[in-house]
PDB file of N, CA and C in Angstrom:
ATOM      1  N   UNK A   1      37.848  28.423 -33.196  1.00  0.00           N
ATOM      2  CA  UNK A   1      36.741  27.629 -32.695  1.00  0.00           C
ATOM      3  C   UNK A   1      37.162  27.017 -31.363  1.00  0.00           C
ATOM      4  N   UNK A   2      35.756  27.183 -30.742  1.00  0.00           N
ATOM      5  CA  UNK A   2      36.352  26.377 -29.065  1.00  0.00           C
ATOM      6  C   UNK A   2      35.734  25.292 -28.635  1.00  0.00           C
ATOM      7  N   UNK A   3      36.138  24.102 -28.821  1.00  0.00           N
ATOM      8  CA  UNK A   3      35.124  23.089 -28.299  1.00  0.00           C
ATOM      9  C   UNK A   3      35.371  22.486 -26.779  1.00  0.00           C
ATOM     10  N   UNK A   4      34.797  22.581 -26.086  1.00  0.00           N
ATOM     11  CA  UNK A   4      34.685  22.336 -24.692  1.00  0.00           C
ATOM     12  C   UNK A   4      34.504  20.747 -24.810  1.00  0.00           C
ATOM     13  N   UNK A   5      35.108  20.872 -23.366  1.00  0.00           N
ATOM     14  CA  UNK A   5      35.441  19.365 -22.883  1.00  0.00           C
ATOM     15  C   UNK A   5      34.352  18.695 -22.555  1.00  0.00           C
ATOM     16  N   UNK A   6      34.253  17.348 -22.403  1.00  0.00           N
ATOM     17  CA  UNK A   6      34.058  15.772 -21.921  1.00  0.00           C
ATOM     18  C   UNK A   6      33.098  16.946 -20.449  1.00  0.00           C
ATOM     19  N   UNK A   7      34.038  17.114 -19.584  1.00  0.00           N
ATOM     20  CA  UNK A   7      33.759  17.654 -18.237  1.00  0.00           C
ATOM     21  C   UNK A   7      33.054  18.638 -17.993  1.00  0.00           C
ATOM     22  N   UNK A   8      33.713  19.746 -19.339  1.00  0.00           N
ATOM     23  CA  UNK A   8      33.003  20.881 -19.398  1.00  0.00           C
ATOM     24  C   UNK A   8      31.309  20.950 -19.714  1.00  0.00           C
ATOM     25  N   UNK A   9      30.574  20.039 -20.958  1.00  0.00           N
ATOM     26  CA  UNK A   9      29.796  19.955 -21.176  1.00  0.00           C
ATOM     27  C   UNK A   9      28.757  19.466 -20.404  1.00  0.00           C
ATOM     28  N   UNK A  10      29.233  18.749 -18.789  1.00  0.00           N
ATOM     29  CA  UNK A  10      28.700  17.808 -18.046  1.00  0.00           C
ATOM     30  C   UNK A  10      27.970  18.581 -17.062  1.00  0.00           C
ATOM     31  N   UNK A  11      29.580  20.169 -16.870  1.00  0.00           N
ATOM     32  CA  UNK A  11      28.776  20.840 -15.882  1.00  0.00           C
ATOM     33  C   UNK A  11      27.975  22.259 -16.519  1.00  0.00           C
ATOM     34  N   UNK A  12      28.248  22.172 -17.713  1.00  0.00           N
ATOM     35  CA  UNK A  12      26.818  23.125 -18.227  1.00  0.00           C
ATOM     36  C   UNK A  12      25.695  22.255 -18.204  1.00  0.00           C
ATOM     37  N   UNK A  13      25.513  20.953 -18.424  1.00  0.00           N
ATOM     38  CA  UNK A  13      24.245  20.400 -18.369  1.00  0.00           C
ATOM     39  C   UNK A  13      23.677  20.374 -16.790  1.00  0.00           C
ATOM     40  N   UNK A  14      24.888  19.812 -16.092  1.00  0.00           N
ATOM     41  CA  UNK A  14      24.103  19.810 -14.359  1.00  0.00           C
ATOM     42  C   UNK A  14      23.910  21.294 -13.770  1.00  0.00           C
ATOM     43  N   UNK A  15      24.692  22.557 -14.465  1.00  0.00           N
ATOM     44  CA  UNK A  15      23.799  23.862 -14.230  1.00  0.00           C
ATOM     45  C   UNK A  15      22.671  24.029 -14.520  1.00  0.00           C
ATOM     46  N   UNK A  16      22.487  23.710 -16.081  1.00  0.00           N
ATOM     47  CA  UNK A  16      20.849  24.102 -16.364  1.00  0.00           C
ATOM     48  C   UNK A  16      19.974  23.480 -16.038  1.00  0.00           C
ATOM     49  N   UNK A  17      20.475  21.914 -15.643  1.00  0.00           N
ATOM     50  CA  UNK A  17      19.426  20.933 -14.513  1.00  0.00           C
ATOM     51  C   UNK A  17      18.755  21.337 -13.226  1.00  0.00           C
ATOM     52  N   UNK A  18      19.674  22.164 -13.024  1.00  0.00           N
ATOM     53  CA  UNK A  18      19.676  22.685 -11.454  1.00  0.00           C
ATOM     54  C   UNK A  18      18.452  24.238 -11.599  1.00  0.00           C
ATOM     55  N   UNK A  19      18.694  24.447 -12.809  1.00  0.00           N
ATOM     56  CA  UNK A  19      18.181  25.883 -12.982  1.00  0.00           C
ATOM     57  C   UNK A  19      16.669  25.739 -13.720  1.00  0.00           C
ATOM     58  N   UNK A  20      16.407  24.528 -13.406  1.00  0.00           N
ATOM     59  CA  UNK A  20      14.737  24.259 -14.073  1.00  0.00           C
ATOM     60  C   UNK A  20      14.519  23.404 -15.570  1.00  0.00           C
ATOM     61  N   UNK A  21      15.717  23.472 -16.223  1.00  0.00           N
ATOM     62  CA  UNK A  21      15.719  22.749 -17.165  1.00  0.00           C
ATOM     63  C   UNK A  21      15.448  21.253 -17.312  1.00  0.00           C
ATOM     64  N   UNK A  22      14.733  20.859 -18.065  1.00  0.00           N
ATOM     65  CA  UNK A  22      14.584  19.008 -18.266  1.00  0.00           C
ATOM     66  C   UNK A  22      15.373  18.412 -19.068  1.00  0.00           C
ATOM     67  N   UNK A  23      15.754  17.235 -18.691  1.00  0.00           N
ATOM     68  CA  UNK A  23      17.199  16.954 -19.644  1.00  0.00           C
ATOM     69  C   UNK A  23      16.317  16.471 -21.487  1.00  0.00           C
ATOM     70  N   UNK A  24      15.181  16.056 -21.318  1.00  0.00           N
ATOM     71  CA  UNK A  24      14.725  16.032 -22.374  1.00  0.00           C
ATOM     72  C   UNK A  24      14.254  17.568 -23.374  1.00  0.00           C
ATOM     73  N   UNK A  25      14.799  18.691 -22.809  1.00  0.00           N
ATOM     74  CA  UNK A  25      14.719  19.916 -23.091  1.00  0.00           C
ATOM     75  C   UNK A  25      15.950  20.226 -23.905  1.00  0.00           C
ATOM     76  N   UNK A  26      17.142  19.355 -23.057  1.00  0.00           N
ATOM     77  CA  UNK A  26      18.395  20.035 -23.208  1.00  0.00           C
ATOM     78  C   UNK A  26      18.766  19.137 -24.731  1.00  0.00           C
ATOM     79  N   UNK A  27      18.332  17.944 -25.005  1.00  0.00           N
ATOM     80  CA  UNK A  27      18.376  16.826 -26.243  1.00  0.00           C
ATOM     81  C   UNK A  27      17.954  17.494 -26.821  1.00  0.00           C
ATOM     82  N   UNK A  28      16.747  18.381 -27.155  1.00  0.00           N
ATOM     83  CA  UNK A  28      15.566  18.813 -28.109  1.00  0.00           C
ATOM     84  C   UNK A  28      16.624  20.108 -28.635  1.00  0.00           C
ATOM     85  N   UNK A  29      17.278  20.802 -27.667  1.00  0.00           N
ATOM     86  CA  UNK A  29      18.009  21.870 -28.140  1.00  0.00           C
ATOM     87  C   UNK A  29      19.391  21.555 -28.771  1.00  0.00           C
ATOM     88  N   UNK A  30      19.971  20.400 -28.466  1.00  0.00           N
ATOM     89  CA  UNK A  30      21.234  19.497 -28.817  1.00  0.00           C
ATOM     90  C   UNK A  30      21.052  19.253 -30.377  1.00  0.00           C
ATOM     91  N   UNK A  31      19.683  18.742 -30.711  1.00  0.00           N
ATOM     92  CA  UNK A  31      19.437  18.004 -32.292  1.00  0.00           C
ATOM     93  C   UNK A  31      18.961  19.599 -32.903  1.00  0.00           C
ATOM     94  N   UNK A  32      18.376  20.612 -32.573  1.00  0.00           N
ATOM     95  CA  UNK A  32      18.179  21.661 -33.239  1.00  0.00           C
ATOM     96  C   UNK A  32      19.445  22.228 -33.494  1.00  0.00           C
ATOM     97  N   UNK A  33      20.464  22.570 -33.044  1.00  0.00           N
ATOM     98  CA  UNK A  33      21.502  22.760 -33.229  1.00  0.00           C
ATOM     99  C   UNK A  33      22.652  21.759 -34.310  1.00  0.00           C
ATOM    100  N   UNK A  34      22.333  20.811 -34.316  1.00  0.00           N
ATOM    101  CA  UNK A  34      22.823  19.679 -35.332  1.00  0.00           C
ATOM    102  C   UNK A  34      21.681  19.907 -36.885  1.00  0.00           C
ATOM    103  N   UNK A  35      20.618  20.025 -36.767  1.00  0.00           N
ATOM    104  CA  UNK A  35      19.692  19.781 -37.596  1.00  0.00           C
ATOM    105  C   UNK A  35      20.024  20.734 -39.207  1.00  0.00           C
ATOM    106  N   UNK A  36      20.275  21.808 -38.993  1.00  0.00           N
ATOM    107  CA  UNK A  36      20.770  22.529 -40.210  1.00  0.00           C
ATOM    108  C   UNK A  36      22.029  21.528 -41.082  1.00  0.00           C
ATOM    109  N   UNK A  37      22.619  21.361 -40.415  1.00  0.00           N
ATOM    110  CA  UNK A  37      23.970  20.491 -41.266  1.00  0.00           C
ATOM    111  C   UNK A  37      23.898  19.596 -41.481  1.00  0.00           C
ATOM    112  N   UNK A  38      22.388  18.666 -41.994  1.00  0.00           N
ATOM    113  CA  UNK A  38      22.312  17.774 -42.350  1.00  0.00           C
ATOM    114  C   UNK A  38      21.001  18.439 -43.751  1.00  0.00           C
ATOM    115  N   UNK A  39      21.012  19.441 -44.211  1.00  0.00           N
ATOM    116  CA  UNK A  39      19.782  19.465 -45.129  1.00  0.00           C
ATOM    117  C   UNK A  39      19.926  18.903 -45.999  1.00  0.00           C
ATOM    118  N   UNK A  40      21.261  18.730 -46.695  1.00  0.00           N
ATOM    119  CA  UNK A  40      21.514  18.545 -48.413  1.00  0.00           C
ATOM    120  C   UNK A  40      21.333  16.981 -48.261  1.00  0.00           C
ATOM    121  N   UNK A  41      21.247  15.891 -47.341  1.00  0.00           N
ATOM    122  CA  UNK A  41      21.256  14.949 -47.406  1.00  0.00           C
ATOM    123  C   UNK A  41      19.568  14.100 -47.713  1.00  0.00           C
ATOM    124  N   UNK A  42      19.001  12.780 -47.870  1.00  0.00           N
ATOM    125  CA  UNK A  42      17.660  12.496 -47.668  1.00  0.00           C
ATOM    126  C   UNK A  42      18.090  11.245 -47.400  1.00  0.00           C
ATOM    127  N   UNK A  43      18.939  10.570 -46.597  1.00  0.00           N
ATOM    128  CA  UNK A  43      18.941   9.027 -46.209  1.00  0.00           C
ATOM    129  C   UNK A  43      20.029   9.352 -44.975  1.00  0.00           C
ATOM    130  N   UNK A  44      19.266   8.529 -43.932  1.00  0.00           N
ATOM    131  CA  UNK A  44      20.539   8.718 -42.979  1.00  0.00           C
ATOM    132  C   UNK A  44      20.241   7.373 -42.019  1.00  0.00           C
ATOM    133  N   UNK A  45      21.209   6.899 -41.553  1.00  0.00           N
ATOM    134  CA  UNK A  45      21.620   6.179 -40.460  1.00  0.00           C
ATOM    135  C   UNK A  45      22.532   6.274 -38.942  1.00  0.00           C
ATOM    136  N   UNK A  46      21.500   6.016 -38.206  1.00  0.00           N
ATOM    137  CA  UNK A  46      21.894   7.138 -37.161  1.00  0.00           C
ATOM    138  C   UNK A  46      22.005   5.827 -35.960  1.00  0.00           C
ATOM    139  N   UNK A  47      23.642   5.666 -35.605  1.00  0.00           N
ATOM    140  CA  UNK A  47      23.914   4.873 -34.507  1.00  0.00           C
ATOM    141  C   UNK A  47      23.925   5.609 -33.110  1.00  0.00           C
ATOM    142  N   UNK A  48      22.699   4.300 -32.337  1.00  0.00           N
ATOM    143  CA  UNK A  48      22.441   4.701 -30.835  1.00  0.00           C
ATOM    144  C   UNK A  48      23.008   4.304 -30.252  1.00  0.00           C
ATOM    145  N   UNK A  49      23.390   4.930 -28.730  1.00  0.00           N
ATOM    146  CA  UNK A  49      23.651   4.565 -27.967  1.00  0.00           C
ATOM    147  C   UNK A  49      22.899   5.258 -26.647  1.00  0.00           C
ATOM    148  N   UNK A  50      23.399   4.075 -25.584  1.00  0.00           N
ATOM    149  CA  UNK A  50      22.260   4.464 -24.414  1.00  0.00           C
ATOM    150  C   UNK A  50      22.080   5.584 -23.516  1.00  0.00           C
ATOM    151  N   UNK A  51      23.049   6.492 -23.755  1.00  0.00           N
ATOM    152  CA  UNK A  51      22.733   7.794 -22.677  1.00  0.00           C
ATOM    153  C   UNK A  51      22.340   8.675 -23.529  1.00  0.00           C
ATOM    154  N   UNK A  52      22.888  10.269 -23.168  1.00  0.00           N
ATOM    155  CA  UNK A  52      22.405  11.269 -23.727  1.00  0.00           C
ATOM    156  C   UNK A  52      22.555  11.488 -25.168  1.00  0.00           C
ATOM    157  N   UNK A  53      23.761  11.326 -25.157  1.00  0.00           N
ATOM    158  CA  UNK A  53      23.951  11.159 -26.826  1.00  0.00           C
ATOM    159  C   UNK A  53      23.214  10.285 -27.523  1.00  0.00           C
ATOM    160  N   UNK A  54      22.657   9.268 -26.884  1.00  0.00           N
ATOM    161  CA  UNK A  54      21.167   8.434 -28.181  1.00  0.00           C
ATOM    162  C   UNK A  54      20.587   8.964 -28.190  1.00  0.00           C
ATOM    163  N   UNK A  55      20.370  10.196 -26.911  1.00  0.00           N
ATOM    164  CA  UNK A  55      19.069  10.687 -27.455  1.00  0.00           C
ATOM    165  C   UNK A  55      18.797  11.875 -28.346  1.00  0.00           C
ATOM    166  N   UNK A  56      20.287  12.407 -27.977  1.00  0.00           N
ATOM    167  CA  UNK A  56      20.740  13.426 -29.075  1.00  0.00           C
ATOM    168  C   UNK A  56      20.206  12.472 -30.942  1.00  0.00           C
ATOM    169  N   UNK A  57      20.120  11.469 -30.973  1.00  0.00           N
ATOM    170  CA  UNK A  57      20.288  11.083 -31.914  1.00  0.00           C
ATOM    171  C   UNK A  57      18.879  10.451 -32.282  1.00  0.00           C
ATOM    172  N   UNK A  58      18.478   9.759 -32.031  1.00  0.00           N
ATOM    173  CA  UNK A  58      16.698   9.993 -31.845  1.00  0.00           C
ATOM    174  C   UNK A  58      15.883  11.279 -32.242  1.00  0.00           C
ATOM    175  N   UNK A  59      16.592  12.254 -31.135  1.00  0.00           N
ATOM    176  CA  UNK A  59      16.051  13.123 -31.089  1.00  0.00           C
ATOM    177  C   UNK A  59      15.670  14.120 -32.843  1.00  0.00           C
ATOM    178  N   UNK A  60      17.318  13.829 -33.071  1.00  0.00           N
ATOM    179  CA  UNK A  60      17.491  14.602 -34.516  1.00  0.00           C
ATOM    180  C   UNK A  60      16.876  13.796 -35.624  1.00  0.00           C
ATOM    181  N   UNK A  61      16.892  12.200 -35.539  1.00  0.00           N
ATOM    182  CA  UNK A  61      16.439  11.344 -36.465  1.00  0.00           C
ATOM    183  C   UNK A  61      14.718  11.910 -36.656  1.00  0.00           C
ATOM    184  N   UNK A  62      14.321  12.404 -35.580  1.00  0.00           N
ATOM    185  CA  UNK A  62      12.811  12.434 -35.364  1.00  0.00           C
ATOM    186  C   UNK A  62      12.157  13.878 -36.160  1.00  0.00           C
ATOM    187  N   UNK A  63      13.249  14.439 -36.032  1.00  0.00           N
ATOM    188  CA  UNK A  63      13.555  16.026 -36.995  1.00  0.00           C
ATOM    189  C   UNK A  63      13.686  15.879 -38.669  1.00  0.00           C
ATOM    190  N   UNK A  64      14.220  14.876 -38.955  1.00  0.00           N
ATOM    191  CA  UNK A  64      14.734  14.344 -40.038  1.00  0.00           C
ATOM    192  C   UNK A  64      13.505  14.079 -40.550  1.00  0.00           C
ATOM    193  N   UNK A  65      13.044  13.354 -40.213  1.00  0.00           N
ATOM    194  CA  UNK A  65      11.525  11.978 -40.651  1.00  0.00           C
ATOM    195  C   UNK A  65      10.577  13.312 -41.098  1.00  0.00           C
ATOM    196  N   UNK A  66      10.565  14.154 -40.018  1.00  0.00           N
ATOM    197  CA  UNK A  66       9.111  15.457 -40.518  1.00  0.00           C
ATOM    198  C   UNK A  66       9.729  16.146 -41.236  1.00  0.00           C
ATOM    199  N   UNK A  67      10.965  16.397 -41.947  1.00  0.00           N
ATOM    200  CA  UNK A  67      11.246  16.764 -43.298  1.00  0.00           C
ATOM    201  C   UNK A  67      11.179  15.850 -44.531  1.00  0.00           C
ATOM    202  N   UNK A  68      10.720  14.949 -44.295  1.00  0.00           N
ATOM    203  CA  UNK A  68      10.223  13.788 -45.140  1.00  0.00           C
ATOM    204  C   UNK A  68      11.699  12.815 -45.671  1.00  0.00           C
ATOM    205  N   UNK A  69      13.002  12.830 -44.348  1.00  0.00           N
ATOM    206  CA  UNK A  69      13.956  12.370 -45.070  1.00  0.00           C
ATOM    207  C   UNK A  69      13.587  10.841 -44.562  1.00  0.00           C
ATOM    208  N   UNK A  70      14.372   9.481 -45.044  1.00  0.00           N
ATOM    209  CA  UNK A  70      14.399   8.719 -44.889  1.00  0.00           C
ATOM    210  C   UNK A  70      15.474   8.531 -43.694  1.00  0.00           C
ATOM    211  N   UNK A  71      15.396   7.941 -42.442  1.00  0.00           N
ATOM    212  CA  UNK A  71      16.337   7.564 -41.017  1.00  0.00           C
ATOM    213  C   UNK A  71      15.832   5.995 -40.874  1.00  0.00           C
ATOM    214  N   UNK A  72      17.269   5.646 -40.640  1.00  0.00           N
ATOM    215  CA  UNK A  72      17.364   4.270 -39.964  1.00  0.00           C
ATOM    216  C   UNK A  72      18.496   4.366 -38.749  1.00  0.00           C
ATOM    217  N   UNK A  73      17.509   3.567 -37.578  1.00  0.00           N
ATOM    218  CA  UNK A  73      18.531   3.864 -36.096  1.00  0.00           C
ATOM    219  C   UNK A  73      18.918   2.376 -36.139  1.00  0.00           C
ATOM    220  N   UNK A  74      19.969   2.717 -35.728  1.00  0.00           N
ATOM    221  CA  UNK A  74      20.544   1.530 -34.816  1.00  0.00           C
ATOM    222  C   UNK A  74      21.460   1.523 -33.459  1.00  0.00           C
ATOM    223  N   UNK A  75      20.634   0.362 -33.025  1.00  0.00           N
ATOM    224  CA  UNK A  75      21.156   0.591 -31.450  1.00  0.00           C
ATOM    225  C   UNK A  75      21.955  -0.260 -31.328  1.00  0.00           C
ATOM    226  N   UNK A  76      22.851   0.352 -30.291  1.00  0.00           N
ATOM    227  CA  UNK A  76      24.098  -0.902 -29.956  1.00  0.00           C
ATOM    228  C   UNK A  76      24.579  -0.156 -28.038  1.00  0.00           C
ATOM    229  N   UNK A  77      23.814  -1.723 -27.595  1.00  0.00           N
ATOM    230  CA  UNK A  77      24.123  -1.234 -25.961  1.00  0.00           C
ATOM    231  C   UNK A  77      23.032  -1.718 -25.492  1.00  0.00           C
ATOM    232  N   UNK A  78      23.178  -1.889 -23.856  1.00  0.00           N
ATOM    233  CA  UNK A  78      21.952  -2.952 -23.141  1.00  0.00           C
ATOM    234  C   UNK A  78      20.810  -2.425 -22.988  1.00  0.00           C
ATOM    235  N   UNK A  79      19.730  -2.880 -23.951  1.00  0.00           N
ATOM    236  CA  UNK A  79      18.447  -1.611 -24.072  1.00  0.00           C
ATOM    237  C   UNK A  79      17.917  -1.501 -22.739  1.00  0.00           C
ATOM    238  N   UNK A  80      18.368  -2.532 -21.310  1.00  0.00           N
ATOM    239  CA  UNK A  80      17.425  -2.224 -19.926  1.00  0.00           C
ATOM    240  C   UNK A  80      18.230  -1.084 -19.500  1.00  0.00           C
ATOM    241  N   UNK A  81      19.171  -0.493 -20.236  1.00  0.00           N
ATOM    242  CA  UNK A  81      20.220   0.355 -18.744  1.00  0.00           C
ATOM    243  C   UNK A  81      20.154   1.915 -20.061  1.00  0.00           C
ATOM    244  N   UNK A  82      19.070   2.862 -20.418  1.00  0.00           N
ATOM    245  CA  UNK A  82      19.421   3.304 -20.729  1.00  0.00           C
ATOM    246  C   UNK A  82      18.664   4.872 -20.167  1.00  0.00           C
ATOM    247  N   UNK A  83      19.104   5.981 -20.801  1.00  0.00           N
ATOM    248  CA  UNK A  83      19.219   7.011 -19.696  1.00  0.00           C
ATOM    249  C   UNK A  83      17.523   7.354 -19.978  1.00  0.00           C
ATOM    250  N   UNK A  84      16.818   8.737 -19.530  1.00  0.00           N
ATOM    251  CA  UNK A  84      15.894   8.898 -19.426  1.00  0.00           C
ATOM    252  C   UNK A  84      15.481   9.619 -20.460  1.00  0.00           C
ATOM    253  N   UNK A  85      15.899  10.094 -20.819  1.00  0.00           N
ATOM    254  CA  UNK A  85      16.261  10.919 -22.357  1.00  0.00           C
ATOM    255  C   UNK A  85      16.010  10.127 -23.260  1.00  0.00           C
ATOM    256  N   UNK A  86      16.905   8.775 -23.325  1.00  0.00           N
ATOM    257  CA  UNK A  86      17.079   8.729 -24.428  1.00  0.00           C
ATOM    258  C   UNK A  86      15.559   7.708 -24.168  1.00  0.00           C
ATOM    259  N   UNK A  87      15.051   6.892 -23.634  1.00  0.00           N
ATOM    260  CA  UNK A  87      13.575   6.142 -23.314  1.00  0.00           C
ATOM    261  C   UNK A  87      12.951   7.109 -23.977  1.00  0.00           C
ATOM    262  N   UNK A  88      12.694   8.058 -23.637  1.00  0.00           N
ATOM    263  CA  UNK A  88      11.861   9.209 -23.927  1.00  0.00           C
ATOM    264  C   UNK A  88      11.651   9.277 -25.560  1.00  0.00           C
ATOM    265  N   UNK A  89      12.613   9.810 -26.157  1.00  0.00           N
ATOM    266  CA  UNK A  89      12.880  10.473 -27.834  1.00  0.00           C
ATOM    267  C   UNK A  89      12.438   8.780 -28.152  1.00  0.00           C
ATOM    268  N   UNK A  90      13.492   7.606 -27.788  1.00  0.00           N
ATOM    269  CA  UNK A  90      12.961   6.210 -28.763  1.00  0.00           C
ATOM    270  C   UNK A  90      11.453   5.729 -28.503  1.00  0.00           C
ATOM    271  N   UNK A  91      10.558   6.186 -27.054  1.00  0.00           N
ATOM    272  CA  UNK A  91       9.101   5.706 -27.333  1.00  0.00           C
ATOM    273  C   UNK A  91       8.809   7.155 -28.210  1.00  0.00           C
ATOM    274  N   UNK A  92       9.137   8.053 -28.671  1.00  0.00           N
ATOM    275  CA  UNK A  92       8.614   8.724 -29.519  1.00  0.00           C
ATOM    276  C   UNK A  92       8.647   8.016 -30.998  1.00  0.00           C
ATOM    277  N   UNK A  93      10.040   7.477 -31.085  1.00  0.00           N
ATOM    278  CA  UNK A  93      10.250   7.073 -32.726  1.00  0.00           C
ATOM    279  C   UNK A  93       9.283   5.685 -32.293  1.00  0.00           C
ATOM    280  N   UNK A  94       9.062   5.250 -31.674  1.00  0.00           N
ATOM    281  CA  UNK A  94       8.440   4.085 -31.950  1.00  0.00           C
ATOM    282  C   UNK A  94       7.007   4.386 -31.844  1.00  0.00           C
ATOM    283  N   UNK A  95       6.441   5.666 -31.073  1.00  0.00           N
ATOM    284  CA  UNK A  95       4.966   6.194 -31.296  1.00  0.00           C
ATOM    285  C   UNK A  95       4.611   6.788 -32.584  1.00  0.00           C
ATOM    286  N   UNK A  96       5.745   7.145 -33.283  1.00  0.00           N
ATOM    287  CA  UNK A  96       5.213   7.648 -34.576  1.00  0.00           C
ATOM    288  C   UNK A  96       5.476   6.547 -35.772  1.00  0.00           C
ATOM    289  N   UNK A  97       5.361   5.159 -35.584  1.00  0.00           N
ATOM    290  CA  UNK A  97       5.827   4.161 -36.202  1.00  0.00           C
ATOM    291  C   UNK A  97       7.283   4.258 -37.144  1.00  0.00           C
ATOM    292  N   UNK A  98       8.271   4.915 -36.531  1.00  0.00           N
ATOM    293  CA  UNK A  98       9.523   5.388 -37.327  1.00  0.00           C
ATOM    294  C   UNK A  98      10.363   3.957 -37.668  1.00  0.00           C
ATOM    295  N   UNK A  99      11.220   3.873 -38.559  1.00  0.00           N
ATOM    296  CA  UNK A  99      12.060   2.392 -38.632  1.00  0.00           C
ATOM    297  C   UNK A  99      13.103   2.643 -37.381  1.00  0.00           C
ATOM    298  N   UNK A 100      13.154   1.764 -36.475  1.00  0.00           N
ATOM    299  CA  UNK A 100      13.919   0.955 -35.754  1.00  0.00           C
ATOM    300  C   UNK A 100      14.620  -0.077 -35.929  1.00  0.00           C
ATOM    301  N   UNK A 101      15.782  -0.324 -35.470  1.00  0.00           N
ATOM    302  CA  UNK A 101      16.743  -1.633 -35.738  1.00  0.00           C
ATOM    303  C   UNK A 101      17.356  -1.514 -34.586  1.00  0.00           C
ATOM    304  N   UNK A 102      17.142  -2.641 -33.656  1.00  0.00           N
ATOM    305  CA  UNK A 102      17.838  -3.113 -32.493  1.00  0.00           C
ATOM    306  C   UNK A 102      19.222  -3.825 -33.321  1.00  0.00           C
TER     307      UNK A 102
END
């Protein structure tokens, strides 16, 4: 197994940025890829944080909920400074009245 770096992952994302991709594209494909390895479970708690990776996490929590599992987020980090992504996926959980916990 090969898991790529901190750096590495930074400049596959600023390639496919460059190549038409939306970073809220690249989250949506991040949590589909996570989403299988969570089936056997129905309760989850899913700690945010403010860049891409919250939204990685949002994103999947939001995947979770329309399989009818039970998600609780929690955020930890300055909710004015956070990336665009992740704004994005949390006014979703909060448009579909999902549980939130600041």
């Amino acid at each position: 197994m090969y898991i790529g770096t901190q750096d590495l992952l930074k400049q596959y994302d600023a390639y496919l940025l460059e190549h038409g991709y939306q970073i809220e594209e690249l989250v949506n494909l991040a949590s589909d890829a996570l989403l299988n390895h969570f089936t056997q479970y129905n309760r989850f708690a899913i700690l945010i944080g403010p860049g891409n990776n919250g939204a990685d996490g949002y994103s999947l929590g939001l995947k979770l909920e329309k399989q009818g599992k039970h998600v609780i987020y929690y955020y930890s980090g300055d909710i004015g400074k956070v990336s665009q992504a992740n704004r994005y996926y949390r006014d979703q959980c909060e448009e579909n009245h999902l549980i939130y916990v600041d």
